[in-house]
C-alpha atoms as a PDB file:
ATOM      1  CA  UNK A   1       2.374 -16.867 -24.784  1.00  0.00           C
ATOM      2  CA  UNK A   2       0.783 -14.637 -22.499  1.00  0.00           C
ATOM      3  CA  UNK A   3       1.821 -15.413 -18.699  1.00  0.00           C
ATOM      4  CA  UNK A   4      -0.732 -13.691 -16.072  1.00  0.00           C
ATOM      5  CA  UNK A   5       0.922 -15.306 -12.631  1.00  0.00           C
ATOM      6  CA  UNK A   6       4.499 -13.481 -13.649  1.00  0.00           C
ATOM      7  CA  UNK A   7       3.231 -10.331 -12.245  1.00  0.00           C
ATOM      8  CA  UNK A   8       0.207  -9.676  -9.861  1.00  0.00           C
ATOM      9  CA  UNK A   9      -2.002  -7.132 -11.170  1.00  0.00           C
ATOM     10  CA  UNK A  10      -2.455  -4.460  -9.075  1.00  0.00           C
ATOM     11  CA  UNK A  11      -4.708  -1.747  -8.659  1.00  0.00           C
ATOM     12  CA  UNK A  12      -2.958   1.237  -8.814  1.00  0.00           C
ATOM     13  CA  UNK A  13      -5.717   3.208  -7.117  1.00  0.00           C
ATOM     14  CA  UNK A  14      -6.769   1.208  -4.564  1.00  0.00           C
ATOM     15  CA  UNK A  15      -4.893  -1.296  -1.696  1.00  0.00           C
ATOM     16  CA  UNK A  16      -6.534  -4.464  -0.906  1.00  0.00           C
ATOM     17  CA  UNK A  17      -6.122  -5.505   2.968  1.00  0.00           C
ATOM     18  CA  UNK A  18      -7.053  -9.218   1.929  1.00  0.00           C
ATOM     19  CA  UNK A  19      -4.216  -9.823  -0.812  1.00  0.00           C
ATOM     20  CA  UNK A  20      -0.961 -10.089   1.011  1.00  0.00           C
ATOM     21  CA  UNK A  21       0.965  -9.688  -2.016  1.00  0.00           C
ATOM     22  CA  UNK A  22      -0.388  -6.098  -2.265  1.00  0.00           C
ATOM     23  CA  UNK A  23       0.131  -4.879   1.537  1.00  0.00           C
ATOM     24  CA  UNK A  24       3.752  -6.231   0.905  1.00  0.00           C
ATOM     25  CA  UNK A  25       4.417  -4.789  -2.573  1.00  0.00           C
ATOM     26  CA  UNK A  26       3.170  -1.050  -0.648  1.00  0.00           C
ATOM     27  CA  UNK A  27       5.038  -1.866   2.215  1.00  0.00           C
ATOM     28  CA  UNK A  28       7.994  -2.410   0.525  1.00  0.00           C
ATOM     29  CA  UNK A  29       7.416   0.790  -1.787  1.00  0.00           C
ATOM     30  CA  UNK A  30       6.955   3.036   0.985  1.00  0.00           C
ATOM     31  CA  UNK A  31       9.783   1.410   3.015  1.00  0.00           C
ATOM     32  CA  UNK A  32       7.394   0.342   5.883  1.00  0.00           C
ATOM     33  CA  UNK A  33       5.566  -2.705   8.103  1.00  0.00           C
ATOM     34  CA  UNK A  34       2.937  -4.529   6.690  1.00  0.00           C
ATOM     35  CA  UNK A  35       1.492  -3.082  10.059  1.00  0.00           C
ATOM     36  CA  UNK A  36       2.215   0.413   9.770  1.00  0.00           C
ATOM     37  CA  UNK A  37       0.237  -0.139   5.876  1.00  0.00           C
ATOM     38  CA  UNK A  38      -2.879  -1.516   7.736  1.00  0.00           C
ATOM     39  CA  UNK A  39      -3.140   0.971  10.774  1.00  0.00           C
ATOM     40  CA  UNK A  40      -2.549   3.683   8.139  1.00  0.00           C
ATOM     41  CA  UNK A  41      -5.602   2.421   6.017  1.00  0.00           C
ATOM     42  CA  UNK A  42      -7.749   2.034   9.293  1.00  0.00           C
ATOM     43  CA  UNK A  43      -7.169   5.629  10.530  1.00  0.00           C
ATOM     44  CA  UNK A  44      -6.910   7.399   7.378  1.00  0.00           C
ATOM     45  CA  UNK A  45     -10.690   5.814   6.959  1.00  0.00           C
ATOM     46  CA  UNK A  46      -9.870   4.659   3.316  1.00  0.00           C
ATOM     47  CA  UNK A  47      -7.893   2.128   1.179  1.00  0.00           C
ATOM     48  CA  UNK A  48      -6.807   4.811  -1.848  1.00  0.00           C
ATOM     49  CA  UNK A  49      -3.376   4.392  -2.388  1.00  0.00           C
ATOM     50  CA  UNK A  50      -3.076   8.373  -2.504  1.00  0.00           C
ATOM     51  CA  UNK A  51      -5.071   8.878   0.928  1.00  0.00           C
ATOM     52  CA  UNK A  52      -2.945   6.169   2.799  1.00  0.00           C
ATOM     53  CA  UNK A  53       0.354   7.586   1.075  1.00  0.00           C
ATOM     54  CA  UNK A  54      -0.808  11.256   2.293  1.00  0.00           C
ATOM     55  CA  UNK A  55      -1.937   9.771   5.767  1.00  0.00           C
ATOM     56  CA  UNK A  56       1.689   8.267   6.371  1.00  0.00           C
ATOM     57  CA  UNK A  57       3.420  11.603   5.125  1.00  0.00           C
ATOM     58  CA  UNK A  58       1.501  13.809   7.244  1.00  0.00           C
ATOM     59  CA  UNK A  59       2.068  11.369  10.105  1.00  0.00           C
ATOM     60  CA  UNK A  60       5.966  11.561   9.308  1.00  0.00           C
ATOM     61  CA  UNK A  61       6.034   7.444   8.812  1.00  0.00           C
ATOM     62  CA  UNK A  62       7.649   7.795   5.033  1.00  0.00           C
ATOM     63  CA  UNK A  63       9.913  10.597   3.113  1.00  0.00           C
ATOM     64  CA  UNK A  64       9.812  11.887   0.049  1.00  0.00           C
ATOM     65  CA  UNK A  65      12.275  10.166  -1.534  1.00  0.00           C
END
């Protein structure tokens, strides 16, 4: 039995700003606000998980880890 609800699919390229499940699950990731997640994809101009990881680097809002 295949169960499809256990896990939300997620696209690993891209983040998108209508599921709440996926601004959390990058959020949480990153160790930052849901807010922080959303300003980052507004001023970085794109929703790529890379860009808006490399936007919150260069803007010192997450570490290397």
């Amino acid at each position: 039995m295949n169960n499809t609800k256990a896990t939300p699919k997620l696209d690993q390229e891209l983040i998108s700003m209508f599921a709440d499940d996926e601004v959390n699950y990058w959020a949480t990731k990153w160790g930052v606000t849901r807010e922080t997640v959303k300003s980052a994809v507004k001023f970085s101009g794109s929703n790529a998980v890379s860009t808006v990881y490399s936007y919150l680097l260069n803007s010192n809002k997450v570490r290397l880890s």
